[in-house]
Structures are given as structure tokens and as C-alpha cells.
PDB file of N, CA and C in Angstrom:
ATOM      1  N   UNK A   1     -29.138  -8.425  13.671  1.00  0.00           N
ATOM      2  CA  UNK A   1     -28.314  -8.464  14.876  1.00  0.00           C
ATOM      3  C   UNK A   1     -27.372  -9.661  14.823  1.00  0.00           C
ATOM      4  N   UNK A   2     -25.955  -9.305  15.559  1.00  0.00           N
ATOM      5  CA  UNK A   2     -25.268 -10.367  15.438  1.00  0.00           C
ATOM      6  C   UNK A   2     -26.222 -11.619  16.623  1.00  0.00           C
ATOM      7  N   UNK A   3     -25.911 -13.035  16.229  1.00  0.00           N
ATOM      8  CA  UNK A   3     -26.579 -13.659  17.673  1.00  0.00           C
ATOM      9  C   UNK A   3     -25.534 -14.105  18.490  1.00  0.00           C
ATOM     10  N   UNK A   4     -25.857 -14.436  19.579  1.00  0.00           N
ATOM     11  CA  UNK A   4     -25.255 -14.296  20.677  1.00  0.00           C
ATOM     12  C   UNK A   4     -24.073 -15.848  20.221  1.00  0.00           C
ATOM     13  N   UNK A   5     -23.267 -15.277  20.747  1.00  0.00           N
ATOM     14  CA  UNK A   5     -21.609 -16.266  20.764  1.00  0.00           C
ATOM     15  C   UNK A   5     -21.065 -16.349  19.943  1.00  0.00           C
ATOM     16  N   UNK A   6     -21.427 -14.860  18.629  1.00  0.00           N
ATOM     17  CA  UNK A   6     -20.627 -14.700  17.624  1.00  0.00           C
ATOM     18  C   UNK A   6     -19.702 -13.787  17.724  1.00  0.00           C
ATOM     19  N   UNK A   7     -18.832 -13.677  17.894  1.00  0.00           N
ATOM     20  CA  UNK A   7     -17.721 -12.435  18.233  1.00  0.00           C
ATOM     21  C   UNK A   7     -17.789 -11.510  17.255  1.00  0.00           C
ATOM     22  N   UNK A   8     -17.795 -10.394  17.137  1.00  0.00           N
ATOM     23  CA  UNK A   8     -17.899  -9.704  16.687  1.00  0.00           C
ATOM     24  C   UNK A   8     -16.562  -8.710  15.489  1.00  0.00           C
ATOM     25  N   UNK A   9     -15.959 -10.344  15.010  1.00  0.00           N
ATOM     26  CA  UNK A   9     -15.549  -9.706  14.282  1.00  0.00           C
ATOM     27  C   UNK A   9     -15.720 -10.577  12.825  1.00  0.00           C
ATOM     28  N   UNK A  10     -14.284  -9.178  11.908  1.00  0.00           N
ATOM     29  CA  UNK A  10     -14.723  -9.892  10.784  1.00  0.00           C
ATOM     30  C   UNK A  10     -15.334 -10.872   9.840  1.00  0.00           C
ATOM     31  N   UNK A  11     -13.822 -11.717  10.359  1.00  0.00           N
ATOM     32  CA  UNK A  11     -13.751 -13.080  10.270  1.00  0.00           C
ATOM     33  C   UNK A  11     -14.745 -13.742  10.358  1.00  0.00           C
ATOM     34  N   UNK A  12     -15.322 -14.174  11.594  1.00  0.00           N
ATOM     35  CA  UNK A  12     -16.757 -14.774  12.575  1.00  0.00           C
ATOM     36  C   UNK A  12     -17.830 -14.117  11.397  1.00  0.00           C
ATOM     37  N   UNK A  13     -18.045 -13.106  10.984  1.00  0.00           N
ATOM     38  CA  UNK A  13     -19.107 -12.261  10.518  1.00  0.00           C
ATOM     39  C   UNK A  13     -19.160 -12.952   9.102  1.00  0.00           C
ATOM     40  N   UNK A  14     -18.438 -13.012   8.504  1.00  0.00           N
ATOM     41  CA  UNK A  14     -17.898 -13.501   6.954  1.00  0.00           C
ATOM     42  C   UNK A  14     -18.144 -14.768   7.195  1.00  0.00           C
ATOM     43  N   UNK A  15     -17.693 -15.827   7.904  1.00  0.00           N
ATOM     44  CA  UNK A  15     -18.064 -16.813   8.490  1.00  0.00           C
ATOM     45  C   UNK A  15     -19.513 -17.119   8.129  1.00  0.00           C
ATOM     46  N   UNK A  16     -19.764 -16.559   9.494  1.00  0.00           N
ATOM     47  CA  UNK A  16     -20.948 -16.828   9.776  1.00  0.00           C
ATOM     48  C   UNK A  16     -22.419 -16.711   8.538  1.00  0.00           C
ATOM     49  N   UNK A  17     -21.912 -15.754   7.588  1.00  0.00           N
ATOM     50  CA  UNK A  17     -22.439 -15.588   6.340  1.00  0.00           C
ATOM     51  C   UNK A  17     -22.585 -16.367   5.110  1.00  0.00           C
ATOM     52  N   UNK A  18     -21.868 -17.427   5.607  1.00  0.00           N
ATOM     53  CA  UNK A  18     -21.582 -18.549   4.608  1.00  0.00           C
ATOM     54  C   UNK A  18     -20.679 -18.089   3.563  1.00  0.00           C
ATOM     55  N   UNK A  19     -19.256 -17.859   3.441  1.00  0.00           N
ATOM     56  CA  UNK A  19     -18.902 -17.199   2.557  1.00  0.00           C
ATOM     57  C   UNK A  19     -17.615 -17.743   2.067  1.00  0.00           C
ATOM     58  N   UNK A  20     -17.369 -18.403   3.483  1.00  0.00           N
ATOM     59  CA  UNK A  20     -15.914 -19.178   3.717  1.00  0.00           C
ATOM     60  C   UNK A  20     -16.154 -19.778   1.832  1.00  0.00           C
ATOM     61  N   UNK A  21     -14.742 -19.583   1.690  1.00  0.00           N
ATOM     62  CA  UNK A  21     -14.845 -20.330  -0.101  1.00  0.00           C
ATOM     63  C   UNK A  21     -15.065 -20.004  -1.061  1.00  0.00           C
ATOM     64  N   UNK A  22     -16.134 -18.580  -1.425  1.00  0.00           N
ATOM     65  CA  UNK A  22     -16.710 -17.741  -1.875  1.00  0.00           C
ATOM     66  C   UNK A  22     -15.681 -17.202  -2.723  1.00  0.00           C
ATOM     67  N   UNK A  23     -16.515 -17.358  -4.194  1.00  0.00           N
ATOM     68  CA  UNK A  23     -15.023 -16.642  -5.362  1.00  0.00           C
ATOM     69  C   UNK A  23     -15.900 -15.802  -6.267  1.00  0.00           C
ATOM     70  N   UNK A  24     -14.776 -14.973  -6.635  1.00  0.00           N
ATOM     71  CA  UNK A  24     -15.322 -14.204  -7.895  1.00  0.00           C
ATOM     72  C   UNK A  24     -13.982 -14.381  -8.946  1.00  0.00           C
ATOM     73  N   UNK A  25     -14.137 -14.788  -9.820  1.00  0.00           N
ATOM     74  CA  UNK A  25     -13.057 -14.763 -10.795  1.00  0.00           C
ATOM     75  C   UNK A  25     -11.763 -15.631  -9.786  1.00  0.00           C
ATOM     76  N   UNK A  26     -10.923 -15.105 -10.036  1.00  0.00           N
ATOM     77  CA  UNK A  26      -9.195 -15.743  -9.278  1.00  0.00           C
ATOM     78  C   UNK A  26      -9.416 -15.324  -7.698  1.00  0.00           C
ATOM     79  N   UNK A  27     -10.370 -14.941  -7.312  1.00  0.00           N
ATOM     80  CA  UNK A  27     -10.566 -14.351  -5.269  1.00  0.00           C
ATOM     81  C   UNK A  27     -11.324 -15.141  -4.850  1.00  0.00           C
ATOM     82  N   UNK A  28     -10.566 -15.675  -4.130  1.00  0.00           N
ATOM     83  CA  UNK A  28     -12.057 -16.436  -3.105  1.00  0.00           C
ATOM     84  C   UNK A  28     -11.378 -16.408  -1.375  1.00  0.00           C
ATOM     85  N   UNK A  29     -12.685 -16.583  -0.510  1.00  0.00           N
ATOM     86  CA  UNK A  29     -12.719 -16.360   0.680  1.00  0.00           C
ATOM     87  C   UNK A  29     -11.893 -17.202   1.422  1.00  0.00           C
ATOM     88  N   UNK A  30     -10.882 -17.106   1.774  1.00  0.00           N
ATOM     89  CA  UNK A  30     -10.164 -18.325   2.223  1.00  0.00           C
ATOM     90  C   UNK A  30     -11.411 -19.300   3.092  1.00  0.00           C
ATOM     91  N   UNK A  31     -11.141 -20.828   2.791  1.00  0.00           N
ATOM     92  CA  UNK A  31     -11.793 -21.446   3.597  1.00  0.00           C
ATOM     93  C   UNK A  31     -11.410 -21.972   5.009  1.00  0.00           C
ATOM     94  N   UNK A  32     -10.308 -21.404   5.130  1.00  0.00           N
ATOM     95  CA  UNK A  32      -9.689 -21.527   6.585  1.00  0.00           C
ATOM     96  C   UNK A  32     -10.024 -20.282   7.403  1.00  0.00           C
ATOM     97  N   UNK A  33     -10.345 -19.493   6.693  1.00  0.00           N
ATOM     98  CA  UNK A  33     -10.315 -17.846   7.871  1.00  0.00           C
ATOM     99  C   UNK A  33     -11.447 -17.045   7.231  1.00  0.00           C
ATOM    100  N   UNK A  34     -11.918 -16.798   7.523  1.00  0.00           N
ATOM    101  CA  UNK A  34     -12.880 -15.479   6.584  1.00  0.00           C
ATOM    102  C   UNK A  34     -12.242 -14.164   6.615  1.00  0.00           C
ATOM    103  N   UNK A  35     -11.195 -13.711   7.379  1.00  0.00           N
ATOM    104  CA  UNK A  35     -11.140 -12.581   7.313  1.00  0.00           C
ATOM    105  C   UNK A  35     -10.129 -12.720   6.148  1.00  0.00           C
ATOM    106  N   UNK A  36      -9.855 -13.380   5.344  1.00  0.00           N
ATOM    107  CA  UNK A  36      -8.406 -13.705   4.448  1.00  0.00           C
ATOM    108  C   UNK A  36      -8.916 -13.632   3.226  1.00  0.00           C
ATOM    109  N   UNK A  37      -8.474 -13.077   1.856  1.00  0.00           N
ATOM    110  CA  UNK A  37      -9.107 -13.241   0.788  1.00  0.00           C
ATOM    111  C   UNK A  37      -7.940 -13.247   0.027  1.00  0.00           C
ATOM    112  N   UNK A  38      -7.573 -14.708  -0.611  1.00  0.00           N
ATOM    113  CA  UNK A  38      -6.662 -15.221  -1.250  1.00  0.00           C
ATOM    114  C   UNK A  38      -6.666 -15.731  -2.689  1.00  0.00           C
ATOM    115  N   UNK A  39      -5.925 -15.013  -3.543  1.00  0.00           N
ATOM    116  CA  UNK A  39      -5.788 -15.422  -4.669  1.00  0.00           C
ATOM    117  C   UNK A  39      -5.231 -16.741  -5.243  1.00  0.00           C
ATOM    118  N   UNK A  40      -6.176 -17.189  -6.576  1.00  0.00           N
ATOM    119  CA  UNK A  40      -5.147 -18.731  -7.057  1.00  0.00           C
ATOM    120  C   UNK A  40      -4.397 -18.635  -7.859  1.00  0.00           C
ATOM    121  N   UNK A  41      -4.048 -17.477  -8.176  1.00  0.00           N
ATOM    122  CA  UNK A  41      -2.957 -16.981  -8.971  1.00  0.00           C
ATOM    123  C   UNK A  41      -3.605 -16.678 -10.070  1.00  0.00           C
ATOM    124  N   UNK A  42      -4.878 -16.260 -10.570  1.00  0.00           N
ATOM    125  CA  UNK A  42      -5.439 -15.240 -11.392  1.00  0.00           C
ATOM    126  C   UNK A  42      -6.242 -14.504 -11.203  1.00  0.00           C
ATOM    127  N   UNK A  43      -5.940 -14.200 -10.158  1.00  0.00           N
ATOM    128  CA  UNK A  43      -7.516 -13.019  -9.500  1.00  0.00           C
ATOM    129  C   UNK A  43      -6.621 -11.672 -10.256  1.00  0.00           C
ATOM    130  N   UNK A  44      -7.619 -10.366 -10.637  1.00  0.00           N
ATOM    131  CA  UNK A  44      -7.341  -8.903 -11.199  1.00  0.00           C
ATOM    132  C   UNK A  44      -7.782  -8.530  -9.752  1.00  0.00           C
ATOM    133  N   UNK A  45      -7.212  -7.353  -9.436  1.00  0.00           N
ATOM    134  CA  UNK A  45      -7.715  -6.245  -8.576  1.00  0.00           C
ATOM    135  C   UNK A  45      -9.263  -6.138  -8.800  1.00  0.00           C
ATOM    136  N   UNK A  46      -9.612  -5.985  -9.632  1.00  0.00           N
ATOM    137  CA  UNK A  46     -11.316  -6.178  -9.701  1.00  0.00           C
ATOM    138  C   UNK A  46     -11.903  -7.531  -9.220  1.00  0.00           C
ATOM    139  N   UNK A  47     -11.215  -8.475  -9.142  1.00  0.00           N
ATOM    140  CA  UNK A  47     -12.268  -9.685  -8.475  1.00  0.00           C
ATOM    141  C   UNK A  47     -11.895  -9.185  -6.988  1.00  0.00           C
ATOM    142  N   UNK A  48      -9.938  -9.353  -6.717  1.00  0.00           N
ATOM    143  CA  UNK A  48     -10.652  -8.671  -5.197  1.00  0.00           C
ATOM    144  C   UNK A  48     -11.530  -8.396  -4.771  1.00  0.00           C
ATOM    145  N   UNK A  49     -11.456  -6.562  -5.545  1.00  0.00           N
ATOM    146  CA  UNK A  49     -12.398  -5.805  -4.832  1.00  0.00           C
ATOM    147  C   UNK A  49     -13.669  -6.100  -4.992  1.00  0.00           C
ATOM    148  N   UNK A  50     -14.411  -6.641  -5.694  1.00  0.00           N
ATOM    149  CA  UNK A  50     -15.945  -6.870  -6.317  1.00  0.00           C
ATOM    150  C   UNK A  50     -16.036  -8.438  -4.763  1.00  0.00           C
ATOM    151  N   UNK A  51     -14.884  -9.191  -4.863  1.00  0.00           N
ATOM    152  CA  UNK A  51     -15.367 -10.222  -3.182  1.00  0.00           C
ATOM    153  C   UNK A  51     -15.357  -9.662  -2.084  1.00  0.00           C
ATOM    154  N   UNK A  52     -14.712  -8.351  -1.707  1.00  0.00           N
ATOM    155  CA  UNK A  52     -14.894  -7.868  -0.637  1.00  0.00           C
ATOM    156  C   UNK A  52     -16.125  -7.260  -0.281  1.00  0.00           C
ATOM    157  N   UNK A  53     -16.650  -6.314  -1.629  1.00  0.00           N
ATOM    158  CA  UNK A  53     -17.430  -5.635  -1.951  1.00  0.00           C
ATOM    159  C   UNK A  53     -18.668  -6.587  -1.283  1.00  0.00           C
ATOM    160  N   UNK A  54     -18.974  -7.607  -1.688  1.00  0.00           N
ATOM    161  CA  UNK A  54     -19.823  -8.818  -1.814  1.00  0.00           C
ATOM    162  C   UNK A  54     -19.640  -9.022  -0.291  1.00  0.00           C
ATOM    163  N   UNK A  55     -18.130  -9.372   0.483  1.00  0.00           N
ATOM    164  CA  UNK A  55     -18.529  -9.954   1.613  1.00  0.00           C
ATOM    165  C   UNK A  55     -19.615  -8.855   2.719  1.00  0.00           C
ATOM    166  N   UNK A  56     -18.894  -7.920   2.472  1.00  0.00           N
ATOM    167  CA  UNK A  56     -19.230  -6.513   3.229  1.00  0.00           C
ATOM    168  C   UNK A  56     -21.037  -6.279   2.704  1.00  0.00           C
ATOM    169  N   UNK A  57     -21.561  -6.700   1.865  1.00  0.00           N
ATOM    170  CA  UNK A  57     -23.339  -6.167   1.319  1.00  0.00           C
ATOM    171  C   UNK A  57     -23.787  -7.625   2.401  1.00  0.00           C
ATOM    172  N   UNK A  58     -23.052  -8.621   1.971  1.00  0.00           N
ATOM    173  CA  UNK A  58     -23.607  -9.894   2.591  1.00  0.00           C
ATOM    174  C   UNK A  58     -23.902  -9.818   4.088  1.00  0.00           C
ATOM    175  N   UNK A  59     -22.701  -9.060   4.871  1.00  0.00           N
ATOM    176  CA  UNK A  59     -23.141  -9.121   6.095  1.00  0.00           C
ATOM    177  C   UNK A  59     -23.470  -8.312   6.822  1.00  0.00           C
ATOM    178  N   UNK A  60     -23.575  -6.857   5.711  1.00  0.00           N
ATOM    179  CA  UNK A  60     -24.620  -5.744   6.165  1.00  0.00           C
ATOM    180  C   UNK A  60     -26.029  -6.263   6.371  1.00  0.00           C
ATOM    181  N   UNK A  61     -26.203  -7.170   5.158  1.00  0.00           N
ATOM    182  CA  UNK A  61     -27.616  -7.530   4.898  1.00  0.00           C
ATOM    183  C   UNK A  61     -27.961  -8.367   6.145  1.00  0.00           C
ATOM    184  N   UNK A  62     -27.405  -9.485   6.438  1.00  0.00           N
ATOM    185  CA  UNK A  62     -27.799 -10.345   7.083  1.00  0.00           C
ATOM    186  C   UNK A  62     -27.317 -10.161   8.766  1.00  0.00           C
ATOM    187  N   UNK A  63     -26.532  -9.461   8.871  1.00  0.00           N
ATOM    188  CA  UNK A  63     -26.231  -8.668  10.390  1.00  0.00           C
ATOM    189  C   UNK A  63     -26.441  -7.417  10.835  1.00  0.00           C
ATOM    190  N   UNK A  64     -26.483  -6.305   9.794  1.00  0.00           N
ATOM    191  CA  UNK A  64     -26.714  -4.941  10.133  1.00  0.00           C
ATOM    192  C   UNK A  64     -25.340  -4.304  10.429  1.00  0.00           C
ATOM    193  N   UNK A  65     -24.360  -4.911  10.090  1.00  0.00           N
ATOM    194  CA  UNK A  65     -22.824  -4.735  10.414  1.00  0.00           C
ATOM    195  C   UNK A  65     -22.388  -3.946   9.179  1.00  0.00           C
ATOM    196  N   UNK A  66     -21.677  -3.179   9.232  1.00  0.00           N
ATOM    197  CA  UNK A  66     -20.753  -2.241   8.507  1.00  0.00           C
ATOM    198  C   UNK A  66     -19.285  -2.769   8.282  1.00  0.00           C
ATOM    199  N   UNK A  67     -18.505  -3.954   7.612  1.00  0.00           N
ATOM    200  CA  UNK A  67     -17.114  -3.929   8.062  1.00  0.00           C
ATOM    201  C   UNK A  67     -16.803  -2.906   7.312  1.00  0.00           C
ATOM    202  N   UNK A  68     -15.270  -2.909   8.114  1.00  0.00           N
ATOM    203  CA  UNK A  68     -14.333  -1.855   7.373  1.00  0.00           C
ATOM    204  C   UNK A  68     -13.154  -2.179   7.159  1.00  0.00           C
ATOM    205  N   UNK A  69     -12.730  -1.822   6.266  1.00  0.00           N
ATOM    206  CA  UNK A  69     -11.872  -1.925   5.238  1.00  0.00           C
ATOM    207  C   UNK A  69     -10.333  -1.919   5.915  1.00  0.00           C
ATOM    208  N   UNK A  70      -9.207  -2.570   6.736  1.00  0.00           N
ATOM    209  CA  UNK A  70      -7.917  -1.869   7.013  1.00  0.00           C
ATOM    210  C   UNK A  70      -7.115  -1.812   6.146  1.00  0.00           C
ATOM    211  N   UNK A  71      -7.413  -1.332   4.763  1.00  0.00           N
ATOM    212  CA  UNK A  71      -6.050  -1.281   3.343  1.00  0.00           C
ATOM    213  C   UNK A  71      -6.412  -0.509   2.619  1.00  0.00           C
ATOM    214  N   UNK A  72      -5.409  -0.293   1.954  1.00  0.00           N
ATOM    215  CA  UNK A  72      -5.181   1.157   1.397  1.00  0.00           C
ATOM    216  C   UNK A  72      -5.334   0.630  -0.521  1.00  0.00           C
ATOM    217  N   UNK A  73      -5.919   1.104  -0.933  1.00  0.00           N
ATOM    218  CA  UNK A  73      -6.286   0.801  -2.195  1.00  0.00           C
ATOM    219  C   UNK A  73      -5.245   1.439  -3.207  1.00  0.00           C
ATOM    220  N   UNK A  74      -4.869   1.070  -4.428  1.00  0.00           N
ATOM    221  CA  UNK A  74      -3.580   2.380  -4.989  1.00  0.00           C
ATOM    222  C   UNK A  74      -3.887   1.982  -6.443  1.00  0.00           C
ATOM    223  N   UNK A  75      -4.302   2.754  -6.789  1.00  0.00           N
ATOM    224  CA  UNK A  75      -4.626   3.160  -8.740  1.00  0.00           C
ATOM    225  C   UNK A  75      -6.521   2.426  -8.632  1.00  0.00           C
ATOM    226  N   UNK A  76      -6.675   2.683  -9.920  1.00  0.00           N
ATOM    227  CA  UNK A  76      -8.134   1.806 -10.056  1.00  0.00           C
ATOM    228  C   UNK A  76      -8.111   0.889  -9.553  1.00  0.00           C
ATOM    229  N   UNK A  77      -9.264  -0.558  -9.730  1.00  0.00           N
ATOM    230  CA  UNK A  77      -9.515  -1.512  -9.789  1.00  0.00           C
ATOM    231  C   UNK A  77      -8.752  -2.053 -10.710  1.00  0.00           C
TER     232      UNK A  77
END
């Protein structure tokens, strides 16, 4: 469950998950926002997606939350 005076979104959720900072390859979690996932100028489409992937298991696991996705994906990884 989320606990109480966490808003219920992304951001806060990712947050709250400890994630702020969080990299895979060239992606990491912005440490200013959680809902932001910013490249250092060598992230592949696969680290993206494999940190989102990650934020989204992290705070299924630890909230019971489902985020979802607002972007449109185009060719493979």
C-alpha cells in the first residue's frame, strides 16, 4: 500500500522507492524528479527501457502499484 502523504503519483512512487539516481548503462533516474529518466549522452534504447522496466517491478513490488507507461515506443529496443 501506498502510505499515507504519498501522492499518488509517479514521480512520489519512484521516489519514494529509492530510485532517484538509479542507472542502467547511459539512463538514470533523474535525481531531481523521479518521474524523468535522463540520458548522459550514452544511454541505447535498451538501458531506457530495461530503467523503466526496473522502476515499474520496483514499485509494483514495494507498493502494489502498476505505473503506466504515457509513450509510444517505435522499432525494437
Amino acid at each position: 500500500m501506498v502510505p499515507d502523504g504519498i501522492p499518488w503519483s509517479a514521480g512520489a512512487l519512484v521516489d519514494r522507492a529509492g530510485l532517484k539516481g538509479a542507472a542502467i548503462g547511459g539512463a538514470r533516474v533523474s535525481p531531481a524528479h523521479g518521474n524523468f529518466i535522463v540520458n548522459d549522452g550514452a544511454a541505447t534504447a535498451r538501458d531506457i527501457r530495461a530503467l523503466i522496466e526496473r522502476c515499474r517491478a520496483d514499485v509494483r513490488q514495494r507498493f502494489g502499484v502498476d505505473l503506466r507507461e504515457e509513450i509510444v515506443y517505435l522499432g525494437d529496443h
